[in-house]
Protein backbone atom coordinates (compact mmCIF):
# COMPACT_ATOMS: atom_id res chain seq x y z
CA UNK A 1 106.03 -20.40 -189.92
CA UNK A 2 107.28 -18.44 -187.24
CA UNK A 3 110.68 -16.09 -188.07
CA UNK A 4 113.67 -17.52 -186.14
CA UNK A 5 115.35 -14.75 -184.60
CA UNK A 6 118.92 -14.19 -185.21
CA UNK A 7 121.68 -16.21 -182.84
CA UNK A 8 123.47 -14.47 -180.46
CA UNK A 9 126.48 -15.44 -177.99
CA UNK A 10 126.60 -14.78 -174.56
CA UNK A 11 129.55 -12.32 -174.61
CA UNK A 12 131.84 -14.36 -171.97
CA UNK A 13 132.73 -11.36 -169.62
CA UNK A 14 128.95 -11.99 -168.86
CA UNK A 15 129.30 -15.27 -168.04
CA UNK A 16 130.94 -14.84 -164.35
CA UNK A 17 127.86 -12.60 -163.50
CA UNK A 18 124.96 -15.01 -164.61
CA UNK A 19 126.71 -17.98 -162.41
CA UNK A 20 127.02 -15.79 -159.40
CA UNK A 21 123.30 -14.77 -159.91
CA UNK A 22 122.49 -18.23 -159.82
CA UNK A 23 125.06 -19.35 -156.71
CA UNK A 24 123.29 -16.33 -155.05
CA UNK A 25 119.69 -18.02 -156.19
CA UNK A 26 120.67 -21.60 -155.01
CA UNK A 27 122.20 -19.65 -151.88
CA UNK A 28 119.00 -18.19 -150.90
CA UNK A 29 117.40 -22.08 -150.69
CA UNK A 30 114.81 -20.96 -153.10
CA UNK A 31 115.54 -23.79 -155.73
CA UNK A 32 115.81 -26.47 -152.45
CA UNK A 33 112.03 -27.62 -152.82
CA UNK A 34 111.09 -30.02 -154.69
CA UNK A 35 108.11 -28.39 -155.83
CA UNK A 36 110.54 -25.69 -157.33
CA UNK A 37 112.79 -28.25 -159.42
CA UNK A 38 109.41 -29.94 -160.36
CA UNK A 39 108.22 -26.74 -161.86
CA UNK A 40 111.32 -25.92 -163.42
CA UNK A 41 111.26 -29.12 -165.30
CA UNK A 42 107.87 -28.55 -166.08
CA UNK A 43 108.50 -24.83 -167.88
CA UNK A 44 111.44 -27.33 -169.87
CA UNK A 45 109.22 -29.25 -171.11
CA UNK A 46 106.80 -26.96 -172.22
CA UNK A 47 109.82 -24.77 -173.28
CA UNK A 48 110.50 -27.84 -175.31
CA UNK A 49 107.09 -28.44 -176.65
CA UNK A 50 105.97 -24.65 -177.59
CA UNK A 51 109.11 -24.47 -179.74
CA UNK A 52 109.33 -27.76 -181.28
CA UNK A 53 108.64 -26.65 -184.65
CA UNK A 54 111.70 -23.66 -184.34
CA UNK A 55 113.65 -26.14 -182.89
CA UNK A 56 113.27 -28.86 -185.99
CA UNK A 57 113.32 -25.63 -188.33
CA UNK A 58 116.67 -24.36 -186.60
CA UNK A 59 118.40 -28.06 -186.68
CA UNK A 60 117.21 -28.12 -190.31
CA UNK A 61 118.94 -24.61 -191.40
CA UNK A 62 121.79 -25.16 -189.35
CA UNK A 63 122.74 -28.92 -189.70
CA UNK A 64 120.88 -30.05 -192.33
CA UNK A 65 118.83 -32.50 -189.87
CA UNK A 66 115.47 -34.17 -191.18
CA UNK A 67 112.71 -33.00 -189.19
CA UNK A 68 112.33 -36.87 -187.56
CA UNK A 69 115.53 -37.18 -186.57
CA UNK A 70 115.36 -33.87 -184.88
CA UNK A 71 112.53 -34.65 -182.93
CA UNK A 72 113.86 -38.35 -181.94
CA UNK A 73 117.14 -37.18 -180.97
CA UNK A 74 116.62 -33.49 -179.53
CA UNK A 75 113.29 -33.23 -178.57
CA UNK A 76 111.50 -36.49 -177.91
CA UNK A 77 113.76 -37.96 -175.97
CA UNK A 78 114.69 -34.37 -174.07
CA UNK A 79 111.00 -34.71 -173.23
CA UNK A 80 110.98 -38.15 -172.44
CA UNK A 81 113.78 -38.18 -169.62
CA UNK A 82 111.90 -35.00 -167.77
CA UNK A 83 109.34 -36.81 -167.52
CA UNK A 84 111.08 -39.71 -166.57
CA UNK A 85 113.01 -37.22 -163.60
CA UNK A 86 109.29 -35.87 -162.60
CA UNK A 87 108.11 -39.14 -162.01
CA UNK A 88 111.05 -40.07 -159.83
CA UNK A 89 112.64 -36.89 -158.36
CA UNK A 90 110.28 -37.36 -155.29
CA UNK A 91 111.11 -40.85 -154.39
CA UNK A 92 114.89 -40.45 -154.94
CA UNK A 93 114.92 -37.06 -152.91
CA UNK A 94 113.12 -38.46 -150.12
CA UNK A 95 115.30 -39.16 -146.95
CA UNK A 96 116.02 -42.77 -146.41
CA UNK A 97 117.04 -44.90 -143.24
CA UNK A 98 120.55 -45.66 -142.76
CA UNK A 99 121.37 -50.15 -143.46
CA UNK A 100 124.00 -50.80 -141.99
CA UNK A 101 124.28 -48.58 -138.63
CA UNK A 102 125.22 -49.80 -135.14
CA UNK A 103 122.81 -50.48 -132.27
CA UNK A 104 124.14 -47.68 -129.86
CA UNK A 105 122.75 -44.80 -133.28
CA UNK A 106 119.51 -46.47 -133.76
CA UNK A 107 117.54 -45.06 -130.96
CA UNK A 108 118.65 -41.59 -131.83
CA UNK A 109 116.67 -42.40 -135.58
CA UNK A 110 119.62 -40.97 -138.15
CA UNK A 111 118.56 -40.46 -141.49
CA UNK A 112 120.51 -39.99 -145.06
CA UNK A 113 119.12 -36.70 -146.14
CA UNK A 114 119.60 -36.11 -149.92
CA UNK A 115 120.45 -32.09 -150.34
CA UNK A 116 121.29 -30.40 -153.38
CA UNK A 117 124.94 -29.61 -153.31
CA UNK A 118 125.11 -26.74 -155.46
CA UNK A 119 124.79 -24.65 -158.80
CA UNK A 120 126.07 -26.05 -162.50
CA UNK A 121 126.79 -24.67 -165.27
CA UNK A 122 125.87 -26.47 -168.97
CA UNK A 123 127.41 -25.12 -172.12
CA UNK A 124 126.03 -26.55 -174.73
């Protein structure tokens, strides 16, 4: 079995810098396709996958978790819901047509466009 390396914190003064790196990413529109968020949660998954067995070994060491419960609860179903998002992130991104607009807007064809907002930061 693979050696787990040791753990290490991100010191916090280097926190501010790795979110402005990624506002300045998001800023640039390269994460805006959705080819790009589809390949991102593709590495994830694989991320996921290739290290499943340091994963259960880490939850093991550190928590005491059984190896199925580890893989139910942190992996499997981690794996499960980016699938679930690649299978759907097309269809919800795509632009719709407004319900409920008046006559007098039709003809000029308005549509709801669904644009990423902006950057997030998990700490987990």
């Amino acid at each position: 079995m693979a050696k787990i390396p040791s753990f290490e914190h991100t010191p916090v003064d280097d926190i501010a810098n790795i979110a402005a790196r990624i506002r300045t990413s998001f800023l640039s529109h390269k994460t805006r396709p959705i080819e790009f968020r589809l390949t991102q949660l593709r590495k994830l998954y694989w991320g996921l996958k290739d290290n499943e067995a340091l994963i259960i070994e880490a939850c093991k060491k550190d928590l005491g978790k059984p190896s199925f419960e580890t893989y139910m609860s942190e992996l499997a179903w981690c794996m499960n819901d980016i699938v679930f998002m690649q299978k759907n992130l097309p269809r919800w991104a795509k632009d719709e047509s407004p319900e409920d607009i008046p006559f007098t807007n039709k003809l000029m064809g308005p549509r709801i466009r669904k644009d990423p907002l902006g950057a997030v930061l998990v700490i987990g």
